[in-house]
Protein backbone atom coordinates (compact mmCIF):
# COMPACT_ATOMS: atom_id res chain seq x y z
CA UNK A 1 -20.00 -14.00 -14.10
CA UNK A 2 -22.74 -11.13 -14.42
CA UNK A 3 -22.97 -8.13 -12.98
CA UNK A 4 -19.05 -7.61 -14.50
CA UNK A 5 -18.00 -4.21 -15.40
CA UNK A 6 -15.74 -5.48 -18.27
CA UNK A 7 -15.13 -8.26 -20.59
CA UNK A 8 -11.87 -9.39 -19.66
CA UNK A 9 -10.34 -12.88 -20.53
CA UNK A 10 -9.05 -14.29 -17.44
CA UNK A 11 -7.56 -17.02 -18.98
CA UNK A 12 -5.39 -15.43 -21.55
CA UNK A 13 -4.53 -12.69 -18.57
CA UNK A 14 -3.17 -15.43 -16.06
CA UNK A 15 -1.19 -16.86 -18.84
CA UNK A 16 0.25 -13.66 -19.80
CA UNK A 17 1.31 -12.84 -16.23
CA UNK A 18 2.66 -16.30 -16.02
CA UNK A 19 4.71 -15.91 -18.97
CA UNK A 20 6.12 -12.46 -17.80
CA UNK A 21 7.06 -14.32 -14.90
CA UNK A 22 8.84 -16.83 -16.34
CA UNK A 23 10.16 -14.40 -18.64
CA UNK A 24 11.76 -12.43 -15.86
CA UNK A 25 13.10 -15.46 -14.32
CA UNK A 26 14.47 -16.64 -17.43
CA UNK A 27 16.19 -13.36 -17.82
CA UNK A 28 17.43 -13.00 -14.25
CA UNK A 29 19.18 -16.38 -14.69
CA UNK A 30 20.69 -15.38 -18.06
CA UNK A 31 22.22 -12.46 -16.63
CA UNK A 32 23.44 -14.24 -12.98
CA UNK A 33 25.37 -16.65 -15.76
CA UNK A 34 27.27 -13.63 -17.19
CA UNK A 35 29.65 -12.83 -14.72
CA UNK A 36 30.51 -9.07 -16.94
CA UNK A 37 29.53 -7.08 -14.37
CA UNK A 38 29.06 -7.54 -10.39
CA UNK A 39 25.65 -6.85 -8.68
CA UNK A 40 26.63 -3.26 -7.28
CA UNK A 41 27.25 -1.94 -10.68
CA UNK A 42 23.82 -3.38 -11.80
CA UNK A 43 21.81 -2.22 -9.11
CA UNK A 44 20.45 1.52 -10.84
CA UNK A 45 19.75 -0.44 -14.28
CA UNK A 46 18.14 -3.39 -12.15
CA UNK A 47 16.17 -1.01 -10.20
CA UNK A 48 15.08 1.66 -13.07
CA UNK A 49 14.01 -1.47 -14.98
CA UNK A 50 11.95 -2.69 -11.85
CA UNK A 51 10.21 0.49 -11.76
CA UNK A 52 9.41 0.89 -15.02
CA UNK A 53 7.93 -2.46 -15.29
CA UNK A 54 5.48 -1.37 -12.24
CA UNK A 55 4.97 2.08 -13.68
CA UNK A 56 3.48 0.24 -16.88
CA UNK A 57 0.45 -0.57 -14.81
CA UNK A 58 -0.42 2.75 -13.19
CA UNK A 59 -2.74 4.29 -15.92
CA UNK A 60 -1.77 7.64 -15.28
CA UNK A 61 1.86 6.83 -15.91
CA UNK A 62 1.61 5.77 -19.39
CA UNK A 63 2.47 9.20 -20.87
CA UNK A 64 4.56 9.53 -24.09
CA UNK A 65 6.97 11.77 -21.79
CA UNK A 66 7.11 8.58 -19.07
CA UNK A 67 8.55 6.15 -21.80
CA UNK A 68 10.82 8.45 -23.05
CA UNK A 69 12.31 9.46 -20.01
CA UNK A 70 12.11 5.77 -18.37
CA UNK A 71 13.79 4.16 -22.16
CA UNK A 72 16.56 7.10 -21.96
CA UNK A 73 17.75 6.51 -18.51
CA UNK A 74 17.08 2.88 -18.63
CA UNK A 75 19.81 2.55 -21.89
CA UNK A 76 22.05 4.85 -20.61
CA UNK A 77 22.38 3.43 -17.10
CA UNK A 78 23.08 0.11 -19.65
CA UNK A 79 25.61 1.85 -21.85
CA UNK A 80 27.60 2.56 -18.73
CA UNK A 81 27.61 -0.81 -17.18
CA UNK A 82 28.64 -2.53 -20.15
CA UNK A 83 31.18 -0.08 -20.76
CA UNK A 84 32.69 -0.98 -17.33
């Protein structure tokens, strides 16, 4: 295509997002099998984790501070729901 602002490789993009989707699904069936914890308990690490994978794309998110913040809470909210 001319006339494109960047050089980006379609291809290899589509398969990445279709491997981070299968990835998640993969994932999200691996932890329905463990029955550890019940869904209310997991609902602030699911939902932490959901944001921080959206947050990844905003540019102006992607701050040393951001990860650091977003990585604390995310494995502390874990800590407590597999000490549970």
């Amino acid at each position: 295509m001319s006339g494109m602002a960047s050089n980006y490789n379609f291809d290899k993009l589509v398969l990445g997002g279709v491997t981070a989707i299968v990835a998640v699904f993969a994932a999200v069936i691996a932890a329905l099998g463990s029955a550890t914890s019940t869904i209310d308990k997991s609902i602030p690490f699911l939902l932490v984790t959901l944001f921080y994978g959206v947050m990844m794309f905003a540019s102006s998110y992607v701050e040393e501070e951001q990860h650091f913040w977003y990585w604390s809470t995310t494995a502390w909210l874990f800590y407590l729901l597999v000490k549970r």
